[in-house]
N, C-alpha and C. Protein backbone atom coordinates (compact mmCIF):
# COMPACT_ATOMS: atom_id res chain seq x y z
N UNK A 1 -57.09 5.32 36.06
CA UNK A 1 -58.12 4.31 36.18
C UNK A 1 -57.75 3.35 37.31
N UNK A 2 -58.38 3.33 38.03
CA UNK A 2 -58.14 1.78 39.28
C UNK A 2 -59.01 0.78 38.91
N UNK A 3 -58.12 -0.17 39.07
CA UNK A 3 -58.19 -1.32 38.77
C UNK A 3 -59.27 -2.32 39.66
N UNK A 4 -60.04 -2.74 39.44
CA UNK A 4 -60.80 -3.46 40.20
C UNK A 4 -60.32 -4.90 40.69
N UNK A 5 -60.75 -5.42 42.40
CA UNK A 5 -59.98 -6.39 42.57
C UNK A 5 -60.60 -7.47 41.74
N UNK A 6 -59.79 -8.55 41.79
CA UNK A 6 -60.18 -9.59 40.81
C UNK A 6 -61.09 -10.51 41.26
N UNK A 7 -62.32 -11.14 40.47
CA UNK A 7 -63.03 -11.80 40.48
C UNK A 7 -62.89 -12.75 41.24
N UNK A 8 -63.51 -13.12 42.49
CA UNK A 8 -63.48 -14.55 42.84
C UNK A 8 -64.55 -15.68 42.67
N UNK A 9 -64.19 -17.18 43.25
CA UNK A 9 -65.64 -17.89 43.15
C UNK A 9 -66.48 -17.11 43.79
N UNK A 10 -66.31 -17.06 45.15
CA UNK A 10 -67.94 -16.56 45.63
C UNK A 10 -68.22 -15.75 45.45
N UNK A 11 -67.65 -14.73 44.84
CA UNK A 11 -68.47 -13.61 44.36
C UNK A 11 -69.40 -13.79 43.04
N UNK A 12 -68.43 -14.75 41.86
CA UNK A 12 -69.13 -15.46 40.66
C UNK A 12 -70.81 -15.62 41.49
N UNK A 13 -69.93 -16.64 42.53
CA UNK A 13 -71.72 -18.13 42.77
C UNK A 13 -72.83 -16.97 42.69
N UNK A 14 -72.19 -15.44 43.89
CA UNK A 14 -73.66 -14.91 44.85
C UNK A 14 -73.83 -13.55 43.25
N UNK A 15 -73.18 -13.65 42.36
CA UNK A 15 -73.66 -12.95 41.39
C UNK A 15 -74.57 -13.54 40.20
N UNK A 16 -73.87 -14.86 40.35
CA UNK A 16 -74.52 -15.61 39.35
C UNK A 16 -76.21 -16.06 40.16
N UNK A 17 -76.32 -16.50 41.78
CA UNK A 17 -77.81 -16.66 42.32
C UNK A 17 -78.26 -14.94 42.17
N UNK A 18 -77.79 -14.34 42.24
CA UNK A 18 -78.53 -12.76 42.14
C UNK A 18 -79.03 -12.78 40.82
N UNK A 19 -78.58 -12.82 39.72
CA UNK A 19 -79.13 -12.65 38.60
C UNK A 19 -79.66 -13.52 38.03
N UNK A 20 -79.96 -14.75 38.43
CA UNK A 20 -80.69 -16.15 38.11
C UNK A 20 -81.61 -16.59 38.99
N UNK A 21 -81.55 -16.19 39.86
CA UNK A 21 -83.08 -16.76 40.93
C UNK A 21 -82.75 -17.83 41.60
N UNK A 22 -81.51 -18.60 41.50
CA UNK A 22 -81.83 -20.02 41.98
C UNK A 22 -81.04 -20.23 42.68
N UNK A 23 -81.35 -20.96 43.95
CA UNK A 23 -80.63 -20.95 45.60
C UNK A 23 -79.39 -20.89 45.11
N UNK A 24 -78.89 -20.89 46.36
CA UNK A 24 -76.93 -20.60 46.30
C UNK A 24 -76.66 -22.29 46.21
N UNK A 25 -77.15 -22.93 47.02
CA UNK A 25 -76.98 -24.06 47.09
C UNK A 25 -77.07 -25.54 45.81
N UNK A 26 -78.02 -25.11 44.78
CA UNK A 26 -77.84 -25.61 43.76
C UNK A 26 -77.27 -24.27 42.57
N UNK A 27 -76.85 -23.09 42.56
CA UNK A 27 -75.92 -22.46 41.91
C UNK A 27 -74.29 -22.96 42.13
N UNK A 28 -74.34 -23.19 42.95
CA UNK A 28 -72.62 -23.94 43.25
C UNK A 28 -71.97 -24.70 42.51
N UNK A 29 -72.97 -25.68 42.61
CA UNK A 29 -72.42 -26.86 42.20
C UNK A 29 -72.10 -26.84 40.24
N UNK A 30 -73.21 -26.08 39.87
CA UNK A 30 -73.01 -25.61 38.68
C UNK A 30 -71.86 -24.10 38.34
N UNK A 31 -71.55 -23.65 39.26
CA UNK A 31 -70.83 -23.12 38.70
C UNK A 31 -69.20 -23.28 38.44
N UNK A 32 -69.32 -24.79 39.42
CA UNK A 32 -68.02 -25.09 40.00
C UNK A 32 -67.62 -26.14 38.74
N UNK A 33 -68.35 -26.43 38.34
CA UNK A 33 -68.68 -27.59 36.99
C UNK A 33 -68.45 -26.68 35.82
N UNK A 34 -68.62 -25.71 35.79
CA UNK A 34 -68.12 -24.84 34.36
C UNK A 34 -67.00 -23.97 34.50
N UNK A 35 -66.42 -23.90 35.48
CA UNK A 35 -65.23 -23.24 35.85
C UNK A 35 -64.26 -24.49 35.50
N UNK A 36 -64.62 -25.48 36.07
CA UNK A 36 -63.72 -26.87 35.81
C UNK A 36 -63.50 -27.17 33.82
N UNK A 37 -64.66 -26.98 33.66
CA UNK A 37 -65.10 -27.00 32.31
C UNK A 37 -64.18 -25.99 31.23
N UNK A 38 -64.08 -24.72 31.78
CA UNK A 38 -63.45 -23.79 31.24
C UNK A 38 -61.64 -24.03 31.11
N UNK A 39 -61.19 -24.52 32.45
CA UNK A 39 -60.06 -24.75 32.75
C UNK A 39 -59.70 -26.20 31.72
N UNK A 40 -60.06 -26.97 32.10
CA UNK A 40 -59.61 -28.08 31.21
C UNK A 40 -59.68 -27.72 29.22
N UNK A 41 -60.58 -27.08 29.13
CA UNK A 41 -60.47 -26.51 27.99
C UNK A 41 -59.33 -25.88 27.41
N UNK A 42 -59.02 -24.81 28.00
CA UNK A 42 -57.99 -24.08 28.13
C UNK A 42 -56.92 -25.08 28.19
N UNK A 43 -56.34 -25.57 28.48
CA UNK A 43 -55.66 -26.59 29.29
C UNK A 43 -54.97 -27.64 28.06
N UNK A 44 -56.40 -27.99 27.34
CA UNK A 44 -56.37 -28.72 26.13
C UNK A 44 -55.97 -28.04 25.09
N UNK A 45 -56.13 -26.94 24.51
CA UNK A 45 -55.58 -25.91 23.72
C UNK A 45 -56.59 -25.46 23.01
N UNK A 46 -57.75 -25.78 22.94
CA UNK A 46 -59.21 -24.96 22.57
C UNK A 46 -59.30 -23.93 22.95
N UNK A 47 -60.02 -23.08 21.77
CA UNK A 47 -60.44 -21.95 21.81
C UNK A 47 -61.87 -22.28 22.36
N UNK A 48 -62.25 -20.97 22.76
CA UNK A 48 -63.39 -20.49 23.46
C UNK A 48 -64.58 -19.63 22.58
N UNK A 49 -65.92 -19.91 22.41
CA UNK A 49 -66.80 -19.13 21.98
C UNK A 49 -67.77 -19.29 22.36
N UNK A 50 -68.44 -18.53 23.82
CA UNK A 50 -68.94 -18.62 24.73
C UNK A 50 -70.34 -16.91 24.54
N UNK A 51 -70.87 -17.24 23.88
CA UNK A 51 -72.25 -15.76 23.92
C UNK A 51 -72.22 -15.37 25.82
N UNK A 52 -72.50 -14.80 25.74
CA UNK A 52 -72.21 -13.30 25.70
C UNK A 52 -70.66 -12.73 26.33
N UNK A 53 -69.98 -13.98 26.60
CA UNK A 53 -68.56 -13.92 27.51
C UNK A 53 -67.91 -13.25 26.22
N UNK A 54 -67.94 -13.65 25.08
CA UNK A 54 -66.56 -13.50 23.75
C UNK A 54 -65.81 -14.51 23.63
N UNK A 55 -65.25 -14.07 23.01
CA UNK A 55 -64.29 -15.29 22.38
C UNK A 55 -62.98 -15.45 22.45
N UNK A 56 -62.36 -16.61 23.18
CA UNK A 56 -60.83 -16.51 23.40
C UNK A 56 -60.20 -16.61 23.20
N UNK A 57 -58.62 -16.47 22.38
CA UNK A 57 -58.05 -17.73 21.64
C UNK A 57 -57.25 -17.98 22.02
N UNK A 58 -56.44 -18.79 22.35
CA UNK A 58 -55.38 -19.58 22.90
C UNK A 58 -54.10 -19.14 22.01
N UNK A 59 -53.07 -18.16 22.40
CA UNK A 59 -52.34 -17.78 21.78
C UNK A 59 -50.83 -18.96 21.43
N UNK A 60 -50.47 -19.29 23.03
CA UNK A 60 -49.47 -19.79 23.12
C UNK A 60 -49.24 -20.25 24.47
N UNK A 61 -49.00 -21.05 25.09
CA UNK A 61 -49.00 -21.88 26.36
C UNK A 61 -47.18 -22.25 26.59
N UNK A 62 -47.22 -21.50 27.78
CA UNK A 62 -45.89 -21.83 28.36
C UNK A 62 -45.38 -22.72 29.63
N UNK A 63 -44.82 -23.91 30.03
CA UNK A 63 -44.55 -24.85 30.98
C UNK A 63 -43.41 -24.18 32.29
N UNK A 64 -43.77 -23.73 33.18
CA UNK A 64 -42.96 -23.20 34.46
C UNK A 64 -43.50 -24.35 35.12
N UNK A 65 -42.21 -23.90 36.45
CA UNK A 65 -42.01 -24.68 37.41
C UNK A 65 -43.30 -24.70 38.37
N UNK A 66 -44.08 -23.43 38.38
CA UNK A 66 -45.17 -23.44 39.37
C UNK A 66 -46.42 -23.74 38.56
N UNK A 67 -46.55 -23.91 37.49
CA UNK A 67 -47.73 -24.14 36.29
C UNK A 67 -47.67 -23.82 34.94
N UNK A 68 -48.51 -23.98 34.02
CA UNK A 68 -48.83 -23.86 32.74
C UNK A 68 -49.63 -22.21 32.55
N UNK A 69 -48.29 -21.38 32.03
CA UNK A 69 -49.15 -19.89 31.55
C UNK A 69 -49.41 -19.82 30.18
N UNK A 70 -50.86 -19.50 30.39
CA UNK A 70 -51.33 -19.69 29.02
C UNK A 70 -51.74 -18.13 28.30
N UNK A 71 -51.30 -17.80 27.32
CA UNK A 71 -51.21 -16.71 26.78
C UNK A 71 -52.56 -16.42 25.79
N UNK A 72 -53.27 -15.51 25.98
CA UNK A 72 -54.83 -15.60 25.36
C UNK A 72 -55.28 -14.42 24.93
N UNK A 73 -56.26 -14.21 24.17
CA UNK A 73 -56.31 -12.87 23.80
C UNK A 73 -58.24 -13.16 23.23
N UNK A 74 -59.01 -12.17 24.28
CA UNK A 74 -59.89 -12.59 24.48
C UNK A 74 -60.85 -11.08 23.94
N UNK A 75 -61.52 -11.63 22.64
CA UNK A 75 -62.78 -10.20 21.83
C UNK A 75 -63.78 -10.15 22.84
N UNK A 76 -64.45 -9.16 22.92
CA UNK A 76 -65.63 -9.48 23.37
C UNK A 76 -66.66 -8.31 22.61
N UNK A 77 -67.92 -8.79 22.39
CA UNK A 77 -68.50 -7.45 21.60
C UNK A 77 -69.01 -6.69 22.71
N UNK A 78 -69.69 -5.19 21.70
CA UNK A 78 -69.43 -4.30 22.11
C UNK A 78 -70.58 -4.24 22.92
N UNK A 79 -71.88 -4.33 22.64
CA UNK A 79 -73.03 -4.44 22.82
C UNK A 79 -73.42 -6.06 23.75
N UNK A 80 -73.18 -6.25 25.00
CA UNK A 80 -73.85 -7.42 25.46
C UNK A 80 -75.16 -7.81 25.93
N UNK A 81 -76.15 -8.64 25.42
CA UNK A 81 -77.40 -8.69 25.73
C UNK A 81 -77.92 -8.55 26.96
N UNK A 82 -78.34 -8.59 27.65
CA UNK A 82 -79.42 -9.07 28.80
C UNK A 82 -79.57 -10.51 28.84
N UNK A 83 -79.78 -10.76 30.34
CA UNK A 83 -79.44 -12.29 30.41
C UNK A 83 -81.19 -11.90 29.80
N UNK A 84 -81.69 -11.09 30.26
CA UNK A 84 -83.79 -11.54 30.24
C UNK A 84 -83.75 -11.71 28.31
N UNK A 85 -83.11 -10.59 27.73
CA UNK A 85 -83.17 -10.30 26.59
C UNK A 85 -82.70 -11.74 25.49
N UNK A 86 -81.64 -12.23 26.21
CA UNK A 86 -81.63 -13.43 25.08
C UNK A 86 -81.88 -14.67 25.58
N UNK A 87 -82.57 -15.31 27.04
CA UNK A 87 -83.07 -16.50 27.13
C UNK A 87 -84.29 -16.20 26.56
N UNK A 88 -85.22 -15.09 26.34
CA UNK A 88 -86.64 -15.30 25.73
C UNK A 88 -86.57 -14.98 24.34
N UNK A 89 -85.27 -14.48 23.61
CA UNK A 89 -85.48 -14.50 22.54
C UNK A 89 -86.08 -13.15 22.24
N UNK A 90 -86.23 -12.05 22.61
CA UNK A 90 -87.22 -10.71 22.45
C UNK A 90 -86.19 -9.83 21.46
N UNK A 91 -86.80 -9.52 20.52
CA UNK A 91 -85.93 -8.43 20.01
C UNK A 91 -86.97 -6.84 19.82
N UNK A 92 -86.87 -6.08 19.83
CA UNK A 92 -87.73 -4.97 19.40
C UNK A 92 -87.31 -4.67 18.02
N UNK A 93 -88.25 -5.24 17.22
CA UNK A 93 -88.34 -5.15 16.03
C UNK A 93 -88.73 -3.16 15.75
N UNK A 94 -89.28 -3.12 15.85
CA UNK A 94 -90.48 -2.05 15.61
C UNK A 94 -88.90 -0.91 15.05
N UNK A 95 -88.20 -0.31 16.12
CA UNK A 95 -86.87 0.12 15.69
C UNK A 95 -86.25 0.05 14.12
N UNK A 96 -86.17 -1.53 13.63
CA UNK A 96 -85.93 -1.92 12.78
C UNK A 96 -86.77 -1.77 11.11
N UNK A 97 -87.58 -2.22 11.81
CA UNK A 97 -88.72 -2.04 10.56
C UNK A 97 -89.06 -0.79 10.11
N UNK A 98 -88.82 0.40 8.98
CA UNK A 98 -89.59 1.49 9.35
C UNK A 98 -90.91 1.60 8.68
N UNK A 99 -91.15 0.63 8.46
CA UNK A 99 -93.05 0.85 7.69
C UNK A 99 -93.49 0.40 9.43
N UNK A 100 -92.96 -0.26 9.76
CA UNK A 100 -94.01 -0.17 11.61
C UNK A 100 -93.94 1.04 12.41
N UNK A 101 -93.31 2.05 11.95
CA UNK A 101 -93.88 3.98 12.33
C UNK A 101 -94.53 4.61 11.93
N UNK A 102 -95.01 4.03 10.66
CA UNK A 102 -95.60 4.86 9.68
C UNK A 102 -97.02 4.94 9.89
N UNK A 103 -97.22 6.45 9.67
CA UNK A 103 -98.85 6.60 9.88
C UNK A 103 -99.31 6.52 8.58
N UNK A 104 -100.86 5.76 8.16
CA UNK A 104 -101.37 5.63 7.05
C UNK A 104 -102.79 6.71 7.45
């Protein structure tokens, strides 16, 4: 398996304006605000439970000379929505229900 290189900001910002519609220029600033957000969290010793990211938990945090390694162990489910699928709330019932197949 090869390993994919690792995530950066600008790749986040121009993935996050690709799949959201909204200029690069006000995507930034928000994404730079929840990255900050994430970090100080972490930081503080909170766990994480973030839809559709998973959930993180803060195992154990260690103090080196070059920074704070923080040891984490992060679920994520198996099945992740659609960003379209869970800001409108849509589920396809019909699947679910089986009297809504049924011919009378």
């Amino acid at each position: 398996m090869v390993k994919e290189p690792a995530l950066n900001k600008r790749e986040l910002i121009d993935e996050a304006v690709l799949r959201s519609g909204v200029k690069k220029k006000d995507a930034k600033p928000v994404v730079e605000a929840l990255l900050a957000i994430l970090g100080e969290t972490v930081a503080a010793g909170r766990d994480l439970n973030l839809k559709p990211f998973g959930k993180l938990h803060l195992n154990r945090s260690d103090v080196r000379s070059n920074g704070t390694v923080h040891v984490c162990r992060l679920r994520q489910p198996l099945e992740r929505p659609s960003i379209d699928q869970e800001s409108a709330g849509e589920r396809d019932i019909s699947s679910l229900d089986p009297l809504a197949q049924s011919q009378t």
